[in-house]
PDB file of N, CA and C in Angstrom:
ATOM      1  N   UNK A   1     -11.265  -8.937-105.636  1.00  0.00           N
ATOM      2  CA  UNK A   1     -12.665  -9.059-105.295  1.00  0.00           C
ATOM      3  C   UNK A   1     -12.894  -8.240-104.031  1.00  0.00           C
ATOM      4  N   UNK A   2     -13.541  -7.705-104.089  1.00  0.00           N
ATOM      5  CA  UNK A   2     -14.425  -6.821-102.777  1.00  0.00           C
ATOM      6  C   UNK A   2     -15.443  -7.351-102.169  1.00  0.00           C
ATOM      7  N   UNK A   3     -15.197  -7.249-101.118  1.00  0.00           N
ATOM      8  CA  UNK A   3     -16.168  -7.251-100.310  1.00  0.00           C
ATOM      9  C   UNK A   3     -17.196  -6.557 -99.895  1.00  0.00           C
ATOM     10  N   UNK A   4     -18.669  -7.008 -99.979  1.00  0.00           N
ATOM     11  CA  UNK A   4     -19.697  -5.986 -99.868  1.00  0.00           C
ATOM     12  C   UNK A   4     -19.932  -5.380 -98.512  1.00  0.00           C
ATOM     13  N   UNK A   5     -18.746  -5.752 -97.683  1.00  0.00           N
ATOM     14  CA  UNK A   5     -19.156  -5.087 -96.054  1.00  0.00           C
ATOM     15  C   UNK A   5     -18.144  -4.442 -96.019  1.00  0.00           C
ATOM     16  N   UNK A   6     -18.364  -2.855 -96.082  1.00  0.00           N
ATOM     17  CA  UNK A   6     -17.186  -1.959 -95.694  1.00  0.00           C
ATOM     18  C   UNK A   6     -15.841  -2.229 -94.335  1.00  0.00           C
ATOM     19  N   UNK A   7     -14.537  -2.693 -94.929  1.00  0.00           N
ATOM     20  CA  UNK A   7     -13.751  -2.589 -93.609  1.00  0.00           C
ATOM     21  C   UNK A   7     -13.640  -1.584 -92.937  1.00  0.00           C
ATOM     22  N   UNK A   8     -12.889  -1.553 -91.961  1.00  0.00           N
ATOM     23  CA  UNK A   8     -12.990  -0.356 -90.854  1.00  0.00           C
ATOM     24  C   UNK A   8     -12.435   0.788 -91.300  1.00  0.00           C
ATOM     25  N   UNK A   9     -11.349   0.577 -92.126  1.00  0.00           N
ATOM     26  CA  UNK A   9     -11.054   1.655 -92.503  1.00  0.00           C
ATOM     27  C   UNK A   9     -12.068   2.784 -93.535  1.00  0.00           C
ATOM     28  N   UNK A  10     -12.271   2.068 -93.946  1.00  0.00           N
ATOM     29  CA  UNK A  10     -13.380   2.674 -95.145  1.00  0.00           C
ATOM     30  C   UNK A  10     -15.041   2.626 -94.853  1.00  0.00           C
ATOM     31  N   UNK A  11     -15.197   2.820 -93.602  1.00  0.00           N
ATOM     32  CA  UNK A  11     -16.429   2.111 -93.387  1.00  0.00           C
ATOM     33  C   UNK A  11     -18.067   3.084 -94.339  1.00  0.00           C
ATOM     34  N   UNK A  12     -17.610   4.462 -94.961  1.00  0.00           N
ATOM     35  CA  UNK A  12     -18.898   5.108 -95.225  1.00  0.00           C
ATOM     36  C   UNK A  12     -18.850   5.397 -96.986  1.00  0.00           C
ATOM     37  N   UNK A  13     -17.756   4.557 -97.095  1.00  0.00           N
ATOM     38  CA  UNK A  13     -17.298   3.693 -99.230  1.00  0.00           C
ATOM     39  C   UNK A  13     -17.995   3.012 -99.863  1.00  0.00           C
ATOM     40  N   UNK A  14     -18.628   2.926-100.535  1.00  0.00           N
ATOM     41  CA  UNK A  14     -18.804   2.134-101.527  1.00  0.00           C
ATOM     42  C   UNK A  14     -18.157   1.365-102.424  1.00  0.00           C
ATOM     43  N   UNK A  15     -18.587   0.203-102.238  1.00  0.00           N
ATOM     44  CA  UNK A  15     -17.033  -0.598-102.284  1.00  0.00           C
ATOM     45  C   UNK A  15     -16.990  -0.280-104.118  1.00  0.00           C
ATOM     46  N   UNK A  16     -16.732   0.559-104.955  1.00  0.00           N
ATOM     47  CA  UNK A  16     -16.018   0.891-105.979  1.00  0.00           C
ATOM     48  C   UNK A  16     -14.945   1.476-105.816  1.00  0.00           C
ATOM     49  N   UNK A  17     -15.676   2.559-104.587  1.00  0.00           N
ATOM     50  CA  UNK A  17     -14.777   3.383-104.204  1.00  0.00           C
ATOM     51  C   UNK A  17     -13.550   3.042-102.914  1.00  0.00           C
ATOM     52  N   UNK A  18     -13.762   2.086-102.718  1.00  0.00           N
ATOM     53  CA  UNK A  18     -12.800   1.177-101.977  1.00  0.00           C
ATOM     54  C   UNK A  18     -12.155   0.789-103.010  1.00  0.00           C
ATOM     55  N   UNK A  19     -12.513   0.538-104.117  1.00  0.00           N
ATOM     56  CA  UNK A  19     -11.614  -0.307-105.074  1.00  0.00           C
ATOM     57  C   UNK A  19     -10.763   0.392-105.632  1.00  0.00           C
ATOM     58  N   UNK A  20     -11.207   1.811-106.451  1.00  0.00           N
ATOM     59  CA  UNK A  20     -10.325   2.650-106.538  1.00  0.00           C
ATOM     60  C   UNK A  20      -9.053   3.337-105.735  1.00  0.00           C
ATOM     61  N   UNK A  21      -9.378   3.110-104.337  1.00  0.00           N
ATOM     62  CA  UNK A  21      -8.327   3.424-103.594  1.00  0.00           C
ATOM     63  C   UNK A  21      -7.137   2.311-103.505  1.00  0.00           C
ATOM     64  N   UNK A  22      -7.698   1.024-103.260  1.00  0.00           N
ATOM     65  CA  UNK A  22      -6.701  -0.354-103.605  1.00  0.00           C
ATOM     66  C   UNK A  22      -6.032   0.041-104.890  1.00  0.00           C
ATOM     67  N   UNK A  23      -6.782   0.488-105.964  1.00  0.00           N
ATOM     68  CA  UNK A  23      -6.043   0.196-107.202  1.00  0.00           C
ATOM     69  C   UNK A  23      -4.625   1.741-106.708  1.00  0.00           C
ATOM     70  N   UNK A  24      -5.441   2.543-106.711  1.00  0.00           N
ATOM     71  CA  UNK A  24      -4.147   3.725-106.651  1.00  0.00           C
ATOM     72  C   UNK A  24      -2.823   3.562-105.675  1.00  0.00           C
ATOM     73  N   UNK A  25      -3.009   2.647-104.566  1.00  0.00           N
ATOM     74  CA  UNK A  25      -2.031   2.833-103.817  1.00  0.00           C
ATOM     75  C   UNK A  25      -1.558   1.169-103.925  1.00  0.00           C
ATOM     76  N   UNK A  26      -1.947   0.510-104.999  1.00  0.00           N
ATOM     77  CA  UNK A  26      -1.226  -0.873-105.567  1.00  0.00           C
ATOM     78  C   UNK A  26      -0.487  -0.335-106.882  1.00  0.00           C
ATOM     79  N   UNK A  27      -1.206   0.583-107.820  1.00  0.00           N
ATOM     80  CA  UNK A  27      -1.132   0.776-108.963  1.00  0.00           C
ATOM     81  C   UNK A  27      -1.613  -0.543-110.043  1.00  0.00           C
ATOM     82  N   UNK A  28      -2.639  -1.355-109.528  1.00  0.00           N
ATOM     83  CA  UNK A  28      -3.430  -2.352-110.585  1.00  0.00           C
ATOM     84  C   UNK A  28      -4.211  -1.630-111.084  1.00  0.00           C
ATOM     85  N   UNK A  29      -5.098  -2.088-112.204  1.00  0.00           N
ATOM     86  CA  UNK A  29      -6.369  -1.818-112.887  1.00  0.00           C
ATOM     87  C   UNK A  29      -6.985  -2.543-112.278  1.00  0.00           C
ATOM     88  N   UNK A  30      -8.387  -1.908-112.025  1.00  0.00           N
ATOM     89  CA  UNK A  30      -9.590  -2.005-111.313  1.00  0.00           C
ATOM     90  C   UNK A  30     -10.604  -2.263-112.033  1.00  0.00           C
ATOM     91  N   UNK A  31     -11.332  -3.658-112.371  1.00  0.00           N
ATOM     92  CA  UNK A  31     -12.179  -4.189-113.807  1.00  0.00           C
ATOM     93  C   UNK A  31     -13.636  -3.664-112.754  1.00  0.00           C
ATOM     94  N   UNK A  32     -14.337  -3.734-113.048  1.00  0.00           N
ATOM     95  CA  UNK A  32     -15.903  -3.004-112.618  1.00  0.00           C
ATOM     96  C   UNK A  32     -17.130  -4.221-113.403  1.00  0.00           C
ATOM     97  N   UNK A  33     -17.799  -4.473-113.146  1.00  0.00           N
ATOM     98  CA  UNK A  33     -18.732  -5.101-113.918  1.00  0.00           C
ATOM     99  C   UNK A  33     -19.678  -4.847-113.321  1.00  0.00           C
ATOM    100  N   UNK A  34     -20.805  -4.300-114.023  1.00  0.00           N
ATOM    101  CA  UNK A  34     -22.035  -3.987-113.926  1.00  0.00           C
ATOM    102  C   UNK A  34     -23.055  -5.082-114.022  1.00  0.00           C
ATOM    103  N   UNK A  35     -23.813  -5.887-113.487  1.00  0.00           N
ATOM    104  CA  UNK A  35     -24.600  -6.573-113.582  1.00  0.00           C
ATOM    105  C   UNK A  35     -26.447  -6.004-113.463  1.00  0.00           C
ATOM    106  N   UNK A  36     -27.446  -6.279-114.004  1.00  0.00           N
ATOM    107  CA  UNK A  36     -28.633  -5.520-113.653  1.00  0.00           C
ATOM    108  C   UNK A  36     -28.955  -6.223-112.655  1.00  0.00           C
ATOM    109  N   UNK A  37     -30.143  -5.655-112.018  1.00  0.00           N
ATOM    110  CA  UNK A  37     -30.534  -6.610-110.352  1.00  0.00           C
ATOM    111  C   UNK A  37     -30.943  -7.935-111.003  1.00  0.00           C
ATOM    112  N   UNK A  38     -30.752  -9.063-110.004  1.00  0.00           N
ATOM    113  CA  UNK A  38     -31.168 -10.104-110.248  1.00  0.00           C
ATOM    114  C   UNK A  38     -30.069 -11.170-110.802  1.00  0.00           C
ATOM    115  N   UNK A  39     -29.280 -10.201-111.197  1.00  0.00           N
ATOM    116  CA  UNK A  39     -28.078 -11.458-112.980  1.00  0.00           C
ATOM    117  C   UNK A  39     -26.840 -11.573-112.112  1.00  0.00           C
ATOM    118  N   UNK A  40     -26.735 -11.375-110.760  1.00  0.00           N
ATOM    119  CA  UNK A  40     -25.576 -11.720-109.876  1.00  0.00           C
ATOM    120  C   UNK A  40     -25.223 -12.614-109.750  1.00  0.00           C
ATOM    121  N   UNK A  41     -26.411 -13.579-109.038  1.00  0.00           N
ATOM    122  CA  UNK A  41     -26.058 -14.380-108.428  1.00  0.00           C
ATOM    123  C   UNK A  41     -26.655 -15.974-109.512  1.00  0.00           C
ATOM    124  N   UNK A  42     -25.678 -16.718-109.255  1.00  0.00           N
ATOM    125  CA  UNK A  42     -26.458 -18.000-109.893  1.00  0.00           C
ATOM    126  C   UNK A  42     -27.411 -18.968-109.331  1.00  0.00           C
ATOM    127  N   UNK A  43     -28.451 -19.278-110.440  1.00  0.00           N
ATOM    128  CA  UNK A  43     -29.298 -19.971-110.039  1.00  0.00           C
ATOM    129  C   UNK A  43     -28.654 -21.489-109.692  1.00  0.00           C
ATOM    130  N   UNK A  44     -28.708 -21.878-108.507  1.00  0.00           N
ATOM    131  CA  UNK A  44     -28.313 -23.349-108.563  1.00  0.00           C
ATOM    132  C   UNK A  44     -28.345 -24.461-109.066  1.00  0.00           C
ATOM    133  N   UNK A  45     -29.200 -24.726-109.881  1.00  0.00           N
ATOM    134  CA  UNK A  45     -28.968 -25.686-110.670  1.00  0.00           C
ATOM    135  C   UNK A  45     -28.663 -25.403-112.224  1.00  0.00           C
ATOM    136  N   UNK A  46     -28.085 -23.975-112.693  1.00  0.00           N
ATOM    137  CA  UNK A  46     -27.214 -23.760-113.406  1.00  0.00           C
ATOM    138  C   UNK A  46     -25.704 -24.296-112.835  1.00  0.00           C
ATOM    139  N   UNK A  47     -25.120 -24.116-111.231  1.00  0.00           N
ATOM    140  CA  UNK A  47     -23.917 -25.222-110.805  1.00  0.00           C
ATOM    141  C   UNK A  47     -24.194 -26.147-111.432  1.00  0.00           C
ATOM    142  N   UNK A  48     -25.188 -26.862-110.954  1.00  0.00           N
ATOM    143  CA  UNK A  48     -25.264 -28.420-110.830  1.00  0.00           C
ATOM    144  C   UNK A  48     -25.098 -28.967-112.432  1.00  0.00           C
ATOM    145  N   UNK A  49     -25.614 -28.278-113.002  1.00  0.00           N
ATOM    146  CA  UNK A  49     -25.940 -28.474-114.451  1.00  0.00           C
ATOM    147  C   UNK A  49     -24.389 -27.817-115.268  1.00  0.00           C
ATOM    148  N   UNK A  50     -23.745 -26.852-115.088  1.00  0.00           N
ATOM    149  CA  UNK A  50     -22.765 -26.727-116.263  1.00  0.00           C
ATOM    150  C   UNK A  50     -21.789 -27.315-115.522  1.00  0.00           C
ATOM    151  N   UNK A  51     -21.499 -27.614-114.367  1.00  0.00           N
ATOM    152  CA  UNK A  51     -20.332 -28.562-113.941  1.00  0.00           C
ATOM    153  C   UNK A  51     -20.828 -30.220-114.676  1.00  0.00           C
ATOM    154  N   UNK A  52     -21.477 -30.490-114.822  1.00  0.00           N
ATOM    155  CA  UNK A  52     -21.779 -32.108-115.761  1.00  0.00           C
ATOM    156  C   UNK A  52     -21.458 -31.262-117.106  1.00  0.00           C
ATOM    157  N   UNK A  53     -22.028 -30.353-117.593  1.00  0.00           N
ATOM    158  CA  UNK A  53     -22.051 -30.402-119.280  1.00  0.00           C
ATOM    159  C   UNK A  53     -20.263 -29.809-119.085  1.00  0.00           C
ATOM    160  N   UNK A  54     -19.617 -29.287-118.423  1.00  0.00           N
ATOM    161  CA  UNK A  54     -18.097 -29.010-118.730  1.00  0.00           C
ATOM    162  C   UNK A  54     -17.529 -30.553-118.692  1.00  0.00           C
ATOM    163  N   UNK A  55     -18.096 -31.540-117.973  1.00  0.00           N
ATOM    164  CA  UNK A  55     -17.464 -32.998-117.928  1.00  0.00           C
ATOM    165  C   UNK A  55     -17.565 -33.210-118.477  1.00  0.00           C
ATOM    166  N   UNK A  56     -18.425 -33.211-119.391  1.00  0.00           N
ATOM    167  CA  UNK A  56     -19.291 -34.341-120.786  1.00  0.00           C
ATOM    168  C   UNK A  56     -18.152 -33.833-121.804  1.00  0.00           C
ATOM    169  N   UNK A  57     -17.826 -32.748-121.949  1.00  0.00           N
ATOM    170  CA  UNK A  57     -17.061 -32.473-122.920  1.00  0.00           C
ATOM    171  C   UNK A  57     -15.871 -31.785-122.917  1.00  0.00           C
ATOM    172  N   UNK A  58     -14.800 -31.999-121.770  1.00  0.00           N
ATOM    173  CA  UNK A  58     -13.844 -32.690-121.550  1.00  0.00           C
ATOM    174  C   UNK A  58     -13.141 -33.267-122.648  1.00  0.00           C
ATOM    175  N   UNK A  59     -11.795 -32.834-123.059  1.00  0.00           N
ATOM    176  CA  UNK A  59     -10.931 -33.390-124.142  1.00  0.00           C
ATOM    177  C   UNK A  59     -11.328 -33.587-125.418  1.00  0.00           C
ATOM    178  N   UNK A  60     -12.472 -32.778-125.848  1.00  0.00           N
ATOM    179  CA  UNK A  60     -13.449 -33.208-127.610  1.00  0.00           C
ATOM    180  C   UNK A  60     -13.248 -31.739-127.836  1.00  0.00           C
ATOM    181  N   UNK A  61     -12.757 -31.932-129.306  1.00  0.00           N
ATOM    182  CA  UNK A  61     -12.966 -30.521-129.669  1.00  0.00           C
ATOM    183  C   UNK A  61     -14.146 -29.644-129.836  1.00  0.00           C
ATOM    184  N   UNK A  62     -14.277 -28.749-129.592  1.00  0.00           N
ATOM    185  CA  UNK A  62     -15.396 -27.806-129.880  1.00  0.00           C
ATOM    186  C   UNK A  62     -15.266 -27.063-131.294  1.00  0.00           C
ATOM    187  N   UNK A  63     -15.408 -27.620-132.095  1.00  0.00           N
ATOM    188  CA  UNK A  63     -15.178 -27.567-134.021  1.00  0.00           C
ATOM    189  C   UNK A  63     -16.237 -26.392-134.526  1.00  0.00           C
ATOM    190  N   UNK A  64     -17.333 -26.661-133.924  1.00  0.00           N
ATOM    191  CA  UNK A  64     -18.483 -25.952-134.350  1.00  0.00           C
ATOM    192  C   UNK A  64     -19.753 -25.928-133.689  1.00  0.00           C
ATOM    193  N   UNK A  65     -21.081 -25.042-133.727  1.00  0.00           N
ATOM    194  CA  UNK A  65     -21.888 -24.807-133.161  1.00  0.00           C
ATOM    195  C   UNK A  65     -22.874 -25.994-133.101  1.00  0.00           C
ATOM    196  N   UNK A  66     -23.066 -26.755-134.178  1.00  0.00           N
ATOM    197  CA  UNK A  66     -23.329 -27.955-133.889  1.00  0.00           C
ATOM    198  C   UNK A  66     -22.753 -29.448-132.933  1.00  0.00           C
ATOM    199  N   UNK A  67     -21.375 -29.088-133.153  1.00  0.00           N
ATOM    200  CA  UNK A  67     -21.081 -30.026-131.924  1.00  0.00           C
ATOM    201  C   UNK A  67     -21.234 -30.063-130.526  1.00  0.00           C
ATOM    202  N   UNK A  68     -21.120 -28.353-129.881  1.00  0.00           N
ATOM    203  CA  UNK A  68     -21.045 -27.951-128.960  1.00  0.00           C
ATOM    204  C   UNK A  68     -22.423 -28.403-128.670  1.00  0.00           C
ATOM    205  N   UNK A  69     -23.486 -28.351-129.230  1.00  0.00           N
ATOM    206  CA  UNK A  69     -24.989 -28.580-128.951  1.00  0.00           C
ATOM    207  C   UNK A  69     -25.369 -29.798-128.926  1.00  0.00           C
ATOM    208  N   UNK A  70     -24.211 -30.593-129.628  1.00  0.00           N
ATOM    209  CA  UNK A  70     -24.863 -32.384-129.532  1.00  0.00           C
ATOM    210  C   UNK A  70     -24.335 -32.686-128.197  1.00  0.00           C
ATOM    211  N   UNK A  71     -22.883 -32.037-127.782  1.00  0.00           N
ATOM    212  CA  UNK A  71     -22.422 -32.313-126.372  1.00  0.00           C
ATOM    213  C   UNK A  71     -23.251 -31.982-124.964  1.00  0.00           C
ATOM    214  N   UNK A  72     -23.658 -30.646-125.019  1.00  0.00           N
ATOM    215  CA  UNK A  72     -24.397 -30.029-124.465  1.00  0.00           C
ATOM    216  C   UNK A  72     -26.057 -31.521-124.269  1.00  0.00           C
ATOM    217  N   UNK A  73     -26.414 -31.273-125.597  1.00  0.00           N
ATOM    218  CA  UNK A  73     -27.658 -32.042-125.463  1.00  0.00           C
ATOM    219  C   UNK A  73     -26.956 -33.666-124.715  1.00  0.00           C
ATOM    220  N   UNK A  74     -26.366 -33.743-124.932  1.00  0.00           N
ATOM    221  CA  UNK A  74     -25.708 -35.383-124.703  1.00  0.00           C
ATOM    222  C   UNK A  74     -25.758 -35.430-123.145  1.00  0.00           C
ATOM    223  N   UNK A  75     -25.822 -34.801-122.213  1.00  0.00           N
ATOM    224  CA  UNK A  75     -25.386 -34.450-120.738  1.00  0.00           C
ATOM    225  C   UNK A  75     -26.675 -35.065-119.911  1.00  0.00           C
ATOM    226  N   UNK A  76     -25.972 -35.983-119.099  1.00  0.00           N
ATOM    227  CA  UNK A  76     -27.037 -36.340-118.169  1.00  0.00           C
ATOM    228  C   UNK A  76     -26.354 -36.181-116.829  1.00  0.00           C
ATOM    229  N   UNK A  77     -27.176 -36.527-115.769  1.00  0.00           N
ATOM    230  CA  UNK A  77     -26.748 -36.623-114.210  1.00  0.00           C
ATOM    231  C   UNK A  77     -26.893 -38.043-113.736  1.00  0.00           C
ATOM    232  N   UNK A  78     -26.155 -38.355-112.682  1.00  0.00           N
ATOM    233  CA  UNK A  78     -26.316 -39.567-112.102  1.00  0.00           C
ATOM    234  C   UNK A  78     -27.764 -39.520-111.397  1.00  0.00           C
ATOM    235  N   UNK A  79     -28.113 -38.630-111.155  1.00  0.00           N
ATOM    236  CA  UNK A  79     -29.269 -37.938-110.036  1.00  0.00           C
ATOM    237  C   UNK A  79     -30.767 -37.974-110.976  1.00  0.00           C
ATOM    238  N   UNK A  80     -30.050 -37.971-112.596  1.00  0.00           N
ATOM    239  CA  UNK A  80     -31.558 -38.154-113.461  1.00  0.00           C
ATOM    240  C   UNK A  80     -31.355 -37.419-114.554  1.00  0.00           C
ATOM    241  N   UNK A  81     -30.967 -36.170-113.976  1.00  0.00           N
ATOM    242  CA  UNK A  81     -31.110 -34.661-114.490  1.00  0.00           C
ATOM    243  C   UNK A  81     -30.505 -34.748-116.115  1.00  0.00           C
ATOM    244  N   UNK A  82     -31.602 -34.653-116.883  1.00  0.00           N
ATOM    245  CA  UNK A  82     -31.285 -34.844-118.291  1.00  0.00           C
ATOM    246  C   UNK A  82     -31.466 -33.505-118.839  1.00  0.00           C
ATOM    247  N   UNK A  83     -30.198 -32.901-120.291  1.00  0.00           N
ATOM    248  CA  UNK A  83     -30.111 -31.228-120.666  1.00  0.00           C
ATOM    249  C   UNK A  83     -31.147 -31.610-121.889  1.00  0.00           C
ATOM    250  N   UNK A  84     -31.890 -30.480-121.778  1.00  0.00           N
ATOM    251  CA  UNK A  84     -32.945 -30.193-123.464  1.00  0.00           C
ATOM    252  C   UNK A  84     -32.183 -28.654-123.813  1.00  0.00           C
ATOM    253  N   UNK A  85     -31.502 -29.149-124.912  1.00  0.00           N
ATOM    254  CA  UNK A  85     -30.705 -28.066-125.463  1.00  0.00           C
ATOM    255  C   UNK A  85     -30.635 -27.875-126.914  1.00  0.00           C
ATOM    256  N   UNK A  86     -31.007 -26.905-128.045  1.00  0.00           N
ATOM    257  CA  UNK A  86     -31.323 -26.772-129.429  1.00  0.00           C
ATOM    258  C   UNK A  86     -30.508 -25.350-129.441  1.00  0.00           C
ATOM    259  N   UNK A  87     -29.889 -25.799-131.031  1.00  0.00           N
ATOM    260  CA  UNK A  87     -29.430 -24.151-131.478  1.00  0.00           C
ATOM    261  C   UNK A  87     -30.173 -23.590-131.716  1.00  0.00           C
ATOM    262  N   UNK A  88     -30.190 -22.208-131.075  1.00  0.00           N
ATOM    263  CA  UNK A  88     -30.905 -21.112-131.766  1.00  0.00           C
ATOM    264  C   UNK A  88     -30.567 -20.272-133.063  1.00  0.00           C
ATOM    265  N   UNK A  89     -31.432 -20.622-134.270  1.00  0.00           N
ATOM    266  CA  UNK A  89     -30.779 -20.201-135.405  1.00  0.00           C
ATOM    267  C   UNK A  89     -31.358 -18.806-135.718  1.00  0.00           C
ATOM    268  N   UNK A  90     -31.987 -17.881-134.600  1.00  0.00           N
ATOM    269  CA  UNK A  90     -32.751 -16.956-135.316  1.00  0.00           C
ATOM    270  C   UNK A  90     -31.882 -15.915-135.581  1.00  0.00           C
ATOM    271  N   UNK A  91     -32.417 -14.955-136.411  1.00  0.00           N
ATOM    272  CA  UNK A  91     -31.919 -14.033-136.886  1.00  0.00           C
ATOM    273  C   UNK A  91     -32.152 -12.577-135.847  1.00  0.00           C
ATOM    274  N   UNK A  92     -31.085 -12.172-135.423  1.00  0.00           N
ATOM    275  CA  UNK A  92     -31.726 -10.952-134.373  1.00  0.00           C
ATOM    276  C   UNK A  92     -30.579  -9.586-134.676  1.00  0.00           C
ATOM    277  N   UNK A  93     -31.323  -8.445-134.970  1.00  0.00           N
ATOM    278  CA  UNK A  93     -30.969  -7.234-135.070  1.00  0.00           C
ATOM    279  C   UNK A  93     -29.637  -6.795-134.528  1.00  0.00           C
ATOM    280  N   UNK A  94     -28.773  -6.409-135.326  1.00  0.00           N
ATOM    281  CA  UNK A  94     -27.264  -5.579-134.541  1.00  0.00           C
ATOM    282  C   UNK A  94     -27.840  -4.741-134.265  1.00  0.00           C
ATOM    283  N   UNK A  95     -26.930  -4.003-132.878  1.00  0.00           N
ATOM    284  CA  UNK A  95     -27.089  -2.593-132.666  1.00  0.00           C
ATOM    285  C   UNK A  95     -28.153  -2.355-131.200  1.00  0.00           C
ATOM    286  N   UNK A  96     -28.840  -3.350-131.181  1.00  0.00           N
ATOM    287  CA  UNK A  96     -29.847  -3.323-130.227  1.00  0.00           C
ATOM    288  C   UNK A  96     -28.961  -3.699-128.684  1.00  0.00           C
ATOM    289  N   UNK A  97     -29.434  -2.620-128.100  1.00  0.00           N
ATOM    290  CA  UNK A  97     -28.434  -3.442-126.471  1.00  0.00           C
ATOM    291  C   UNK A  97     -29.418  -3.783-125.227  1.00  0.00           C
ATOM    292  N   UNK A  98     -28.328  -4.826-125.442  1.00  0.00           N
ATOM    293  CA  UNK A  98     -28.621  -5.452-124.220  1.00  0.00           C
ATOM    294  C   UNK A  98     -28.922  -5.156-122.970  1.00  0.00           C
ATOM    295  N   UNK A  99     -29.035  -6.248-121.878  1.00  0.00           N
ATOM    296  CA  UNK A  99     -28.925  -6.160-120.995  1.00  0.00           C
ATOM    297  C   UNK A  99     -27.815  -7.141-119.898  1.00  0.00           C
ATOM    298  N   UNK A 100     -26.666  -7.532-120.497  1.00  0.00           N
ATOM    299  CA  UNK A 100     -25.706  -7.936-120.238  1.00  0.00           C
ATOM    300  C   UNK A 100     -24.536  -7.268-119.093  1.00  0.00           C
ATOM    301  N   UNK A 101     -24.091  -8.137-118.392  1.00  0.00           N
ATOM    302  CA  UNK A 101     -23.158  -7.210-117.653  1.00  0.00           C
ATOM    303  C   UNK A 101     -21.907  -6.884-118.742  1.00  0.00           C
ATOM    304  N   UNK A 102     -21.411  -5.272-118.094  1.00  0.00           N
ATOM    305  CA  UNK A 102     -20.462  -4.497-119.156  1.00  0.00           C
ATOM    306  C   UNK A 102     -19.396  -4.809-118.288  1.00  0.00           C
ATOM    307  N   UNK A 103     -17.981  -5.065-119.021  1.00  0.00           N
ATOM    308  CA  UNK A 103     -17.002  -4.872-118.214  1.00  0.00           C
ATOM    309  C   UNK A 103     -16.370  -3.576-118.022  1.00  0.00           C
ATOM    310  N   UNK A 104     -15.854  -2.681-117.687  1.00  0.00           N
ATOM    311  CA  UNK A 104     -15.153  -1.617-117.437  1.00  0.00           C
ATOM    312  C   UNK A 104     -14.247  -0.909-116.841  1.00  0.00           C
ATOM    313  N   UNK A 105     -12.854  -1.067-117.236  1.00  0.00           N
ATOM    314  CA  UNK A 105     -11.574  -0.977-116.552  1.00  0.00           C
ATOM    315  C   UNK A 105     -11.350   0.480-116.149  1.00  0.00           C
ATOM    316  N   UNK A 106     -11.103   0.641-115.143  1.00  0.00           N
ATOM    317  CA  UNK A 106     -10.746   2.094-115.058  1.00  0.00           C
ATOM    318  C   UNK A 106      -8.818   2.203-114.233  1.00  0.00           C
ATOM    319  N   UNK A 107      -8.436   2.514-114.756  1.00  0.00           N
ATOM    320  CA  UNK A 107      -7.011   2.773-114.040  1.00  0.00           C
ATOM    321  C   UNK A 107      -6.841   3.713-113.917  1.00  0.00           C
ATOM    322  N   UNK A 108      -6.635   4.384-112.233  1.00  0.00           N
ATOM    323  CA  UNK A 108      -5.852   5.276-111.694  1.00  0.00           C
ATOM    324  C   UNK A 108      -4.699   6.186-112.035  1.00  0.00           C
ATOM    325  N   UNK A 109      -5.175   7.282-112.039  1.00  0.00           N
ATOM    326  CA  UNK A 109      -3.961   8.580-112.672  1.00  0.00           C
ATOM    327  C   UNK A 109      -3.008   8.813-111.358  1.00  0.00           C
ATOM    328  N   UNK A 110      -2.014   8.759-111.172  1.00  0.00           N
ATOM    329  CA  UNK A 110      -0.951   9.259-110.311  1.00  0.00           C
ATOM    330  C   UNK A 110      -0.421  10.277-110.458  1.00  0.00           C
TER     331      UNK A 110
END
């Protein structure tokens, strides 16, 4: 993980390009993920909320898309906080892209 404040050594880098230098003189692969503005950081009560729904379902198998959604829907908080959660069964186009973060490995030539 990098840090978004250039160290001293590197202070006029962009930290990719900080990363690439870690990777060459470690010899690791260097994963990259692109996120669009905004999809960084989490909204907080996405925490609050998938740390209860990972409890709720805890040791149950996840069999199928319907179970996962009765578990999901099943999730409450001590605090109140009740999940409204439905499968989405629609039908949506291959091929169309997203706007998802990409992962992208790049490893260093020596």
């Amino acid at each position: 993980m990098l840090e978004s404040r250039p160290p001293a050594e590197f202070p006029s880098l962009p930290a990719v390009a900080r990363g690439l230098l870690v990777a060459d003189e470690t010899g690791l692969t260097l994963t990259v993920c692109h996120c669009p503005p905004g999809r960084s950081k989490w909204n907080k009560i996405e925490h609050r909320l998938f740390r209860h729904i990972t409890q709720n379902w805890r040791g149950r198998p996840l069999t199928s898309r319907l179970s996962v959604v009765e578990l999901i829907a099943a999730t409450a908080t001590t605090a109140g906080l009740d999940v409204k959660y439905e499968l989405d069964t629609g039908i949506y186009v291959k091929g169309i892209k997203g706007h998802r973060c990409r992962d992208e490995t790049h490893q260093t030539q020596r």
